[in-house]
ModelCIF file with pLDDT and N, C-alpha, C, O atoms, coordinates in Angstrom:
data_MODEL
#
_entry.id   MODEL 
#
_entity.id                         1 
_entity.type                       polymer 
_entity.pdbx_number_of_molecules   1 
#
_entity_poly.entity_id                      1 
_entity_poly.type                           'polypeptide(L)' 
_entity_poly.nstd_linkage                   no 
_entity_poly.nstd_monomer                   no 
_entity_poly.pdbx_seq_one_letter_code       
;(UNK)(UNK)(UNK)(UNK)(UNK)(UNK)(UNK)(UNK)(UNK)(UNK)(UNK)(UNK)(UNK)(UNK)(UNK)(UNK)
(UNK)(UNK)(UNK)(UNK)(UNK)(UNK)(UNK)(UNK)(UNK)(UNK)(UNK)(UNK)(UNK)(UNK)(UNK)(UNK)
(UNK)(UNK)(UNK)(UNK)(UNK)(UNK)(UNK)(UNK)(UNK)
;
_entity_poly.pdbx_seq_one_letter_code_can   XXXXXXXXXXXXXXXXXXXXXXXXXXXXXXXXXXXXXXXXX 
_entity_poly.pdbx_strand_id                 A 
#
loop_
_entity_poly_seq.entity_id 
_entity_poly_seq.num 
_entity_poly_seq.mon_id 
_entity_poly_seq.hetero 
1 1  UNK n 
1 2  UNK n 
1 3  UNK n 
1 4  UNK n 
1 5  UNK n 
1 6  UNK n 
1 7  UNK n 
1 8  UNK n 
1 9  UNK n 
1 10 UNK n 
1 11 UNK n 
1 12 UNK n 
1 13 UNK n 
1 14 UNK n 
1 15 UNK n 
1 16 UNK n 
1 17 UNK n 
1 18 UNK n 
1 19 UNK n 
1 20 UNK n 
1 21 UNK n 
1 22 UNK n 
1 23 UNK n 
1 24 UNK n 
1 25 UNK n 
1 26 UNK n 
1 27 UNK n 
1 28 UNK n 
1 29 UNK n 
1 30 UNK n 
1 31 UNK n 
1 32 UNK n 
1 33 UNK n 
1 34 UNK n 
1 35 UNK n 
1 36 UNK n 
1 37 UNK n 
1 38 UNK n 
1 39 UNK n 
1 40 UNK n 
1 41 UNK n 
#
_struct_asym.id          A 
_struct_asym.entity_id   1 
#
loop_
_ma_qa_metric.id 
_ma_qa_metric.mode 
_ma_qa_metric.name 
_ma_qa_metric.software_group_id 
_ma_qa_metric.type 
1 global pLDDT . pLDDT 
2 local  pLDDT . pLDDT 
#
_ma_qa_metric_global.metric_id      1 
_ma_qa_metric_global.metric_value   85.17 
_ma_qa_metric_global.model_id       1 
_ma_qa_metric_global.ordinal_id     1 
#
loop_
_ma_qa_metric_local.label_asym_id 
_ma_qa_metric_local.label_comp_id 
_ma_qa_metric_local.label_seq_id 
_ma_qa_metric_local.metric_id 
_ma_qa_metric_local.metric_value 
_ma_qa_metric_local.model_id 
_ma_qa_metric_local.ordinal_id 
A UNK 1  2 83.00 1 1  
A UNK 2  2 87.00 1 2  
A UNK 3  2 86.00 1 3  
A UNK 4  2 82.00 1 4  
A UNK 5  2 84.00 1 5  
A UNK 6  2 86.00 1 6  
A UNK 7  2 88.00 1 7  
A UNK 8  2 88.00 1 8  
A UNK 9  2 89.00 1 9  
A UNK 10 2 90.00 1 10 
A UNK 11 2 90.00 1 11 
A UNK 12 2 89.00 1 12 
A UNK 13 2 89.00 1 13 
A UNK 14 2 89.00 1 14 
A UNK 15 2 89.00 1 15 
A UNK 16 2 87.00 1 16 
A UNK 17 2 86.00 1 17 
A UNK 18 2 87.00 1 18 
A UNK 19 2 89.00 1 19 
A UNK 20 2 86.00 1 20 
A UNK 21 2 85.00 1 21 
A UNK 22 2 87.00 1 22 
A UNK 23 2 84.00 1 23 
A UNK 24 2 81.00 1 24 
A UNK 25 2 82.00 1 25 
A UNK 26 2 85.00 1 26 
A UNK 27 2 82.00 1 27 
A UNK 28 2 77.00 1 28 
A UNK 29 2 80.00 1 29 
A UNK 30 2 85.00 1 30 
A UNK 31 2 80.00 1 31 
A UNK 32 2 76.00 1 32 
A UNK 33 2 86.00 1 33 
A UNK 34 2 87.00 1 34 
A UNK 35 2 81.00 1 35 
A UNK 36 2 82.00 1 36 
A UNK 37 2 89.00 1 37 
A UNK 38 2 88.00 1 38 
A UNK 39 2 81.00 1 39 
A UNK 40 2 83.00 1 40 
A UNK 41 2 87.00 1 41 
#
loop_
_atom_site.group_PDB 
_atom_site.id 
_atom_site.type_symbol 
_atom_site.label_atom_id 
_atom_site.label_alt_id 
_atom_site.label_comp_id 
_atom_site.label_asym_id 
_atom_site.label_entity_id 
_atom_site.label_seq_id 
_atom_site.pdbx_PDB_ins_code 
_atom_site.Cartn_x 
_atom_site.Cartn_y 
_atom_site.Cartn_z 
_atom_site.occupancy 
_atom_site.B_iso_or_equiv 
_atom_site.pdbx_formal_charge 
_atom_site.auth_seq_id 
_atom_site.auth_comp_id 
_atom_site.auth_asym_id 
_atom_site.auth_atom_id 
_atom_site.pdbx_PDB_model_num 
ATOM 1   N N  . UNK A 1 1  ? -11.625 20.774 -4.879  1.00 83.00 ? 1  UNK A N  1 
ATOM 2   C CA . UNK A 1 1  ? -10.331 20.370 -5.429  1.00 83.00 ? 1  UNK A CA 1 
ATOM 3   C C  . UNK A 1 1  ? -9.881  19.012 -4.885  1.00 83.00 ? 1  UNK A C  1 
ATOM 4   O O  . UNK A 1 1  ? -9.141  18.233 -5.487  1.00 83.00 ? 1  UNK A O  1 
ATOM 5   N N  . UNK A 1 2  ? -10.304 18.862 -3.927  1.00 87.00 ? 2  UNK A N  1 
ATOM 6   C CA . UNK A 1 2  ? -10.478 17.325 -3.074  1.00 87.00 ? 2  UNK A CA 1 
ATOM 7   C C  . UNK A 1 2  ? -10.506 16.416 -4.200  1.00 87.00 ? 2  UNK A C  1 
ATOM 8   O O  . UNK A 1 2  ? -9.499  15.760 -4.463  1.00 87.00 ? 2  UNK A O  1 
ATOM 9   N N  . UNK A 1 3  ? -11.469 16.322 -4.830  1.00 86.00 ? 3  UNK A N  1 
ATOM 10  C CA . UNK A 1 3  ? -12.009 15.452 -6.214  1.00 86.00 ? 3  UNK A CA 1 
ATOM 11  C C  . UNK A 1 3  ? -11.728 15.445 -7.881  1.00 86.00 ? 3  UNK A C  1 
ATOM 12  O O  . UNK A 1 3  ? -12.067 14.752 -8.841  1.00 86.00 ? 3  UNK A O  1 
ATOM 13  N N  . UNK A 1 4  ? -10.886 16.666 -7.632  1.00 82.00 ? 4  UNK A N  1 
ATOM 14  C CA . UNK A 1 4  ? -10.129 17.564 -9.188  1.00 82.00 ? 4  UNK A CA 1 
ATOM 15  C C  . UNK A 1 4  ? -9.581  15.655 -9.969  1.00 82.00 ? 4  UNK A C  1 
ATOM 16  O O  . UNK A 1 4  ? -8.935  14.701 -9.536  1.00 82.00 ? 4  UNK A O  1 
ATOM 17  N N  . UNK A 1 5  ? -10.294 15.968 -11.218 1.00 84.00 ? 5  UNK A N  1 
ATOM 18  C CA . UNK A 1 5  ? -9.876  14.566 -11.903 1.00 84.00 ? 5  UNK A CA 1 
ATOM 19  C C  . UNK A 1 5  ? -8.258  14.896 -13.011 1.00 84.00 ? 5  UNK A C  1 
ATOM 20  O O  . UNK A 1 5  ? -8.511  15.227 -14.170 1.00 84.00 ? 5  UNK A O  1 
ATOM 21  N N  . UNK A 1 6  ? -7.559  14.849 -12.831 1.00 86.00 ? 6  UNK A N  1 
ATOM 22  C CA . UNK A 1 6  ? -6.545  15.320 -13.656 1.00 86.00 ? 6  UNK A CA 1 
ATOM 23  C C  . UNK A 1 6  ? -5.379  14.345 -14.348 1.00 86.00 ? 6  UNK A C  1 
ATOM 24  O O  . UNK A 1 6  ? -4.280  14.381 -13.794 1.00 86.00 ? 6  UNK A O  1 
ATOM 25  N N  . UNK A 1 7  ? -5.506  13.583 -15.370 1.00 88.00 ? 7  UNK A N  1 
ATOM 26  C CA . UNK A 1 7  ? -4.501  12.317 -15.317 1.00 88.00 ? 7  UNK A CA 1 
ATOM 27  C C  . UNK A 1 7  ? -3.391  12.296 -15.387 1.00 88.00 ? 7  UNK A C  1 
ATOM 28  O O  . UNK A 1 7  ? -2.705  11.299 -15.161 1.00 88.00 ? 7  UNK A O  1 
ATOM 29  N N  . UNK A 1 8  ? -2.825  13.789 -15.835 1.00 88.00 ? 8  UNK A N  1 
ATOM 30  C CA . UNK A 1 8  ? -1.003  13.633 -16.075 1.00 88.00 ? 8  UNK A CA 1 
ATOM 31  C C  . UNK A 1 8  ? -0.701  14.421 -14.886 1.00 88.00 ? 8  UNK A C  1 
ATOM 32  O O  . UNK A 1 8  ? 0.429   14.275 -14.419 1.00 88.00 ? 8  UNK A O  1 
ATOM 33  N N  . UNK A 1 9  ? -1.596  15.328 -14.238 1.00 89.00 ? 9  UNK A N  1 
ATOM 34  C CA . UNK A 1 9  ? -0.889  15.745 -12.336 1.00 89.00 ? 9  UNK A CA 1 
ATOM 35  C C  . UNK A 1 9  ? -1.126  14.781 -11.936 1.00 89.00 ? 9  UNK A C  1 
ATOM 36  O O  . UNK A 1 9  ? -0.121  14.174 -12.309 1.00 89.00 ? 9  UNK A O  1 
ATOM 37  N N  . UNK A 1 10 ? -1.822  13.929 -11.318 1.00 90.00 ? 10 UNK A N  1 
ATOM 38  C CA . UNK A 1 10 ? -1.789  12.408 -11.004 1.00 90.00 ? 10 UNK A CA 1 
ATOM 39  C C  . UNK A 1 10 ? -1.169  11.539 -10.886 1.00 90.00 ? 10 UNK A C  1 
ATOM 40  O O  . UNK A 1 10 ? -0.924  10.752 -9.972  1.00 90.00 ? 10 UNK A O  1 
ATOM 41  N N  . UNK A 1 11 ? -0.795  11.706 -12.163 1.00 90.00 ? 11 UNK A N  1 
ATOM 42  C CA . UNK A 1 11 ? 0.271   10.277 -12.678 1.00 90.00 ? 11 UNK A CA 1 
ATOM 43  C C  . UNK A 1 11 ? 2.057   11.465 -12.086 1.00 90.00 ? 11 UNK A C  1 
ATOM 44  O O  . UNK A 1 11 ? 3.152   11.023 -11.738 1.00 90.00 ? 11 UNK A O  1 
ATOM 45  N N  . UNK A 1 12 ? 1.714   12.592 -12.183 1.00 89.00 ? 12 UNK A N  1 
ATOM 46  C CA . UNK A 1 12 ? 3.102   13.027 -12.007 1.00 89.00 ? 12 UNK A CA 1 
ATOM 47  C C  . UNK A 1 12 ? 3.209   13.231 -10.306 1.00 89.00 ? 12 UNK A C  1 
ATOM 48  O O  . UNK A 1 12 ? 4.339   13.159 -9.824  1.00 89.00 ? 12 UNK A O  1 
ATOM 49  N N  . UNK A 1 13 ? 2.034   13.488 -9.381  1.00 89.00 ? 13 UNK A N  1 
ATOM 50  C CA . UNK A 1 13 ? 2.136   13.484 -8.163  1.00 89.00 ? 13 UNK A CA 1 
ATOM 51  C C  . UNK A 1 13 ? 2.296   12.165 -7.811  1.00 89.00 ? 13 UNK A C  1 
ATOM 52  O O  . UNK A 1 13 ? 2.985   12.109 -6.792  1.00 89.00 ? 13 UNK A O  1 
ATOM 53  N N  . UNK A 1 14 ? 1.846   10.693 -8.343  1.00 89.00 ? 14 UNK A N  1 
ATOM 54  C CA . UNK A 1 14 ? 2.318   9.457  -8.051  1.00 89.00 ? 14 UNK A CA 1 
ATOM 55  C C  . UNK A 1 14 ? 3.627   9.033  -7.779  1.00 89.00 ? 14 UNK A C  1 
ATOM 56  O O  . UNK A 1 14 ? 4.168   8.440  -6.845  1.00 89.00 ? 14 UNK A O  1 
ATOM 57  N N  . UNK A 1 15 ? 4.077   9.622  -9.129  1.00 89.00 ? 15 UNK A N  1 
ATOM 58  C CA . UNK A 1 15 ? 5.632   9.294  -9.626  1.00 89.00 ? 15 UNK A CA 1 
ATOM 59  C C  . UNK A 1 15 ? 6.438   9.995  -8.484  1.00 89.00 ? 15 UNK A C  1 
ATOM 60  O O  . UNK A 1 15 ? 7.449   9.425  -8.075  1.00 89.00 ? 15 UNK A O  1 
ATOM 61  N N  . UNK A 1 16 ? 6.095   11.085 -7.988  1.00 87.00 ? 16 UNK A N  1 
ATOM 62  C CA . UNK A 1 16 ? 7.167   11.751 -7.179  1.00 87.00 ? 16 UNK A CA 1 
ATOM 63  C C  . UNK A 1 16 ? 6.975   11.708 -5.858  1.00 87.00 ? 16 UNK A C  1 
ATOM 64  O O  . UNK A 1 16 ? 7.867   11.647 -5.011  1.00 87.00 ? 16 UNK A O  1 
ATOM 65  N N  . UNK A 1 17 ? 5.706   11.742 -5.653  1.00 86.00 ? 17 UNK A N  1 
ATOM 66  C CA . UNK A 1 17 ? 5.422   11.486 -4.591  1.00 86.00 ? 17 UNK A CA 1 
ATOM 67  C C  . UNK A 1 17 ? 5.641   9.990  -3.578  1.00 86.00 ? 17 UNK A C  1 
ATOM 68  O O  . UNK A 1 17 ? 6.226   9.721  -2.529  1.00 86.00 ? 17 UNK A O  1 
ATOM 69  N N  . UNK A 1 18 ? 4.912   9.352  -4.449  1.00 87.00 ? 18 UNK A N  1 
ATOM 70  C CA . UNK A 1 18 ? 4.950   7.652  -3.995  1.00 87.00 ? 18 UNK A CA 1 
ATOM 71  C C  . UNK A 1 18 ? 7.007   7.432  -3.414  1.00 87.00 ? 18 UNK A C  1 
ATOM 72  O O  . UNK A 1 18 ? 7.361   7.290  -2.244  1.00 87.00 ? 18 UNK A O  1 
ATOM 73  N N  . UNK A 1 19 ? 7.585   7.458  -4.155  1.00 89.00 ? 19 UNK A N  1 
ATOM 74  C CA . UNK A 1 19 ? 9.072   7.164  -3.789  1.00 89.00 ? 19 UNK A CA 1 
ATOM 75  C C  . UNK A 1 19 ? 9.399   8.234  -2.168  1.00 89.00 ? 19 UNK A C  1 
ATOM 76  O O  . UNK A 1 19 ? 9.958   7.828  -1.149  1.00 89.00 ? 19 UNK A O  1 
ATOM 77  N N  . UNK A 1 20 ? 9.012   9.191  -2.341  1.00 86.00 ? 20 UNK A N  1 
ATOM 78  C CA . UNK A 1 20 ? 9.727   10.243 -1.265  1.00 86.00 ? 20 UNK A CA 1 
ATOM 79  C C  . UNK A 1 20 ? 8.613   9.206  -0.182  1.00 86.00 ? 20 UNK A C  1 
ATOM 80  O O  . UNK A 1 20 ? 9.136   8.502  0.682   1.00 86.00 ? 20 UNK A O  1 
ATOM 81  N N  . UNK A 1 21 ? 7.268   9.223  -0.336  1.00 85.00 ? 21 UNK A N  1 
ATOM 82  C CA . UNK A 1 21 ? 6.773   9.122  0.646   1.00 85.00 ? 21 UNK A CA 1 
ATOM 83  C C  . UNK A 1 21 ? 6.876   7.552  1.296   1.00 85.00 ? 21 UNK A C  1 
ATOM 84  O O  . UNK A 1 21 ? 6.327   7.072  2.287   1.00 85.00 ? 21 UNK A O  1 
ATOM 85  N N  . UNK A 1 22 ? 7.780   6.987  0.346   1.00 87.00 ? 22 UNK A N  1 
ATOM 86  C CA . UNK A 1 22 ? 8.463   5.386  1.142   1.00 87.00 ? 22 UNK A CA 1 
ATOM 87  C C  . UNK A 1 22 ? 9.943   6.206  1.727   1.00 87.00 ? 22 UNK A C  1 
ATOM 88  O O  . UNK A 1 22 ? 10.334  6.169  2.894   1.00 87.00 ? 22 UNK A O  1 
ATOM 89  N N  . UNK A 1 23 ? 10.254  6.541  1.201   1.00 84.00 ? 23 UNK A N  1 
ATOM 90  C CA . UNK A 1 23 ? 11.299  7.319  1.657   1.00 84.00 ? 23 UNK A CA 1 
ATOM 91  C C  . UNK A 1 23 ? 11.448  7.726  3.398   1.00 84.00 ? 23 UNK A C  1 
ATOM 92  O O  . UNK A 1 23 ? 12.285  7.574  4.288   1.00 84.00 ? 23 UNK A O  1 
ATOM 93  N N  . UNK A 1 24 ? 10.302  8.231  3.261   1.00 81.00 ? 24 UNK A N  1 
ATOM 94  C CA . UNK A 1 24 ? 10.221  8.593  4.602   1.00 81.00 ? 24 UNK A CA 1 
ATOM 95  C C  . UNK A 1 24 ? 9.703   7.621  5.612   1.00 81.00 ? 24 UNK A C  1 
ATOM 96  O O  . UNK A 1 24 ? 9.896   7.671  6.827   1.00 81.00 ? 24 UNK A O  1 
ATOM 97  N N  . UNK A 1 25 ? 9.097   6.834  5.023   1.00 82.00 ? 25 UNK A N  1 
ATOM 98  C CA . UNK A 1 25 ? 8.407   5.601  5.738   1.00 82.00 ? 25 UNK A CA 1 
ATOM 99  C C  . UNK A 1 25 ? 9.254   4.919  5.954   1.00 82.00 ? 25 UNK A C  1 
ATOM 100 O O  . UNK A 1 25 ? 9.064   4.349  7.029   1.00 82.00 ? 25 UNK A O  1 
ATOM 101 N N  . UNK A 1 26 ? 10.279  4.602  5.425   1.00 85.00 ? 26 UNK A N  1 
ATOM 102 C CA . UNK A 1 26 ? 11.115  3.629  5.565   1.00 85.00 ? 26 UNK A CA 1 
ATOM 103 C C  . UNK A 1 26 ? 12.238  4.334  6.223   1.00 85.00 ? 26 UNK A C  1 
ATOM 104 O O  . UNK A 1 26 ? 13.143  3.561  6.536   1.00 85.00 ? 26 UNK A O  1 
ATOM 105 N N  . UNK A 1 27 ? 12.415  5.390  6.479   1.00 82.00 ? 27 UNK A N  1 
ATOM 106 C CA . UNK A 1 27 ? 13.403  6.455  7.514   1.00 82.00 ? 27 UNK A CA 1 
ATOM 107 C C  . UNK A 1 27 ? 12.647  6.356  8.534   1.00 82.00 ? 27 UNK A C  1 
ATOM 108 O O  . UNK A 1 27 ? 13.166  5.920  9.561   1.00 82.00 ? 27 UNK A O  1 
ATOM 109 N N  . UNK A 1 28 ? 11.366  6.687  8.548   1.00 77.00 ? 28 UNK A N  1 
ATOM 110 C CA . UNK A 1 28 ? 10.380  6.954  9.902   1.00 77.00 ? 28 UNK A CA 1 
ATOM 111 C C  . UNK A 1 28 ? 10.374  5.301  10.972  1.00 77.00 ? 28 UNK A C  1 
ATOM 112 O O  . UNK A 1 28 ? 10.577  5.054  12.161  1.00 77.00 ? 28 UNK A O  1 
ATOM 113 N N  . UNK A 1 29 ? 9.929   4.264  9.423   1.00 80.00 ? 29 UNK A N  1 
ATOM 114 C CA . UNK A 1 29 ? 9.827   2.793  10.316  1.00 80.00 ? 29 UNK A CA 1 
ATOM 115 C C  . UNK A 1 29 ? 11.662  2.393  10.707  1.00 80.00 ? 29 UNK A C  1 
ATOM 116 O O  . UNK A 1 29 ? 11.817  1.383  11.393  1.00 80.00 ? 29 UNK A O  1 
ATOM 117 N N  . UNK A 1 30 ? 12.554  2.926  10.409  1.00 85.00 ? 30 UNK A N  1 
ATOM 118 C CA . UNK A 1 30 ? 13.931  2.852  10.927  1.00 85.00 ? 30 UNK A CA 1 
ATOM 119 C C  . UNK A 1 30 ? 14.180  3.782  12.227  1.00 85.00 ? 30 UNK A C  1 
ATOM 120 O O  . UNK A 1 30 ? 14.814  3.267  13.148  1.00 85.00 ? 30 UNK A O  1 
ATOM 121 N N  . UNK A 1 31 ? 13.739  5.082  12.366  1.00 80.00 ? 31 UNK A N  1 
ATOM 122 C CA . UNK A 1 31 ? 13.674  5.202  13.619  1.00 80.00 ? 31 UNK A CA 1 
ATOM 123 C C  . UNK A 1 31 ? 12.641  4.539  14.312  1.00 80.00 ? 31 UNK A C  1 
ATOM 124 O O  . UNK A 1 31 ? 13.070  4.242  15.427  1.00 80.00 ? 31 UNK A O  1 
ATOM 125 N N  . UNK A 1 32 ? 11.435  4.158  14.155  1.00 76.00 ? 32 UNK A N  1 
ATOM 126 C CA . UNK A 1 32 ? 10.622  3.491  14.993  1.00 76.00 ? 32 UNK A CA 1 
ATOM 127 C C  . UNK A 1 32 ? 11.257  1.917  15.399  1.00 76.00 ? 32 UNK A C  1 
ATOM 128 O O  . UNK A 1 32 ? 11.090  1.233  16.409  1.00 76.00 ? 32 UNK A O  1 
ATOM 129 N N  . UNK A 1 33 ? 11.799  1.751  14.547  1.00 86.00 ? 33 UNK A N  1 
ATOM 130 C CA . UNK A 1 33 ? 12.855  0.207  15.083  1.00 86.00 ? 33 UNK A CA 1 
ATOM 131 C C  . UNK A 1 33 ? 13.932  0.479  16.107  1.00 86.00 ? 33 UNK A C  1 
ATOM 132 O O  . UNK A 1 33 ? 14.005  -0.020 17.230  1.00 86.00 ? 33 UNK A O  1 
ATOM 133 N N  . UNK A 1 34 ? 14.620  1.202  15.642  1.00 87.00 ? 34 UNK A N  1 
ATOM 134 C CA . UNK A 1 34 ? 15.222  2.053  17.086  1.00 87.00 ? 34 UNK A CA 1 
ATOM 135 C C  . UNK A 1 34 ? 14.825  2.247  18.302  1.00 87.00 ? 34 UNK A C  1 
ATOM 136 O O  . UNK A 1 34 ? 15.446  1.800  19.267  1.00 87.00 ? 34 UNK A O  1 
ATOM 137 N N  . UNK A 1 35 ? 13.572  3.045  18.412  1.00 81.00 ? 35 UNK A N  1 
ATOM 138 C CA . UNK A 1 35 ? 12.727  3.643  19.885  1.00 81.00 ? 35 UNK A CA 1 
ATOM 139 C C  . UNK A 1 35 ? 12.599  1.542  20.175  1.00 81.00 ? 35 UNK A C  1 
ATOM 140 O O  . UNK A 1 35 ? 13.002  1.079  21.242  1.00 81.00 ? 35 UNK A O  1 
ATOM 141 N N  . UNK A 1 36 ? 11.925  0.468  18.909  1.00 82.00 ? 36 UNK A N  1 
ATOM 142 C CA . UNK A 1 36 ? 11.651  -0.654 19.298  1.00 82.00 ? 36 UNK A CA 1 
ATOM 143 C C  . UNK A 1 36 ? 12.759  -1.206 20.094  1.00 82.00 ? 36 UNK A C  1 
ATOM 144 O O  . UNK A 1 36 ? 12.561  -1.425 21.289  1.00 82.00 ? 36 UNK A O  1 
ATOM 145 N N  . UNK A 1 37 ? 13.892  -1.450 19.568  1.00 89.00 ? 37 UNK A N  1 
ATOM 146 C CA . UNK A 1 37 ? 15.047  -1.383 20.230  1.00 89.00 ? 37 UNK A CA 1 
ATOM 147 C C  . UNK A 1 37 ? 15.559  -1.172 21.282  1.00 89.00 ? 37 UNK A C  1 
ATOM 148 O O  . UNK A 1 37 ? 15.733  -2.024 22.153  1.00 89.00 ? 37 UNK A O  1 
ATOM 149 N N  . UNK A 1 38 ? 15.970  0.372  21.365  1.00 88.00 ? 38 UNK A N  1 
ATOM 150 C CA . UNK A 1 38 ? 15.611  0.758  22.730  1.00 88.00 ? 38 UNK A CA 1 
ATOM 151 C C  . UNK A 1 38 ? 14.924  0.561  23.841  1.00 88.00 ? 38 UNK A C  1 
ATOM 152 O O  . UNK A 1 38 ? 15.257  0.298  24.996  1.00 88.00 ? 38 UNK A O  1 
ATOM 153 N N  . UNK A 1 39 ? 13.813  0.746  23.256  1.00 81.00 ? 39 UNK A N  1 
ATOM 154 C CA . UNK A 1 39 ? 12.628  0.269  24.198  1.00 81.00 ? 39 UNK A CA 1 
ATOM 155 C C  . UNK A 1 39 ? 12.412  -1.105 25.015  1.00 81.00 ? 39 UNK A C  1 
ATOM 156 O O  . UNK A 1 39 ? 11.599  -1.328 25.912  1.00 81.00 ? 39 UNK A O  1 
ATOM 157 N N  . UNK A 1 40 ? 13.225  -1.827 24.535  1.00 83.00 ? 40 UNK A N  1 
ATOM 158 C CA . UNK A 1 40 ? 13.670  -3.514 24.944  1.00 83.00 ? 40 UNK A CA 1 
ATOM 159 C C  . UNK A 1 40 ? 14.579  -3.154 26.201  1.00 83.00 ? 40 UNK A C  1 
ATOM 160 O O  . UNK A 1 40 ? 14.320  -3.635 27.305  1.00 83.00 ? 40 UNK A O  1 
ATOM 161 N N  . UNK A 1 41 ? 15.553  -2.369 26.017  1.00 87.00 ? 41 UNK A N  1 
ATOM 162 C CA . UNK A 1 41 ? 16.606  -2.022 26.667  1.00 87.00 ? 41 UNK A CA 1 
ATOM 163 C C  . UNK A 1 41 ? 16.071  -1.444 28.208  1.00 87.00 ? 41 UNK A C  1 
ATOM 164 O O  . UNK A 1 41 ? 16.890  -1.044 29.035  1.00 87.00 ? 41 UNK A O  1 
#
């Protein structure tokens, strides 16, 4: 299932996925600027 070719789960795990998973990246690299921050301190 690793390799499952499927173009509209694909295109629909992209779509939903891709945004949440900046989402979090960009929450995650905002606390990591913080600890950076801190970490100066």
């Amino acid at each position: 299932d690793l390799f499952v070719r499927d173009k509209l789960l694909f295109r629909d795990f992209l779509t939903y996925s891709i945004p949440v998973t900046l989402n979090e990246l960009m929450w995650g690299a905002g606390v990591a600027t913080n600890a950076i921050v801190i970490g100066h301190l």
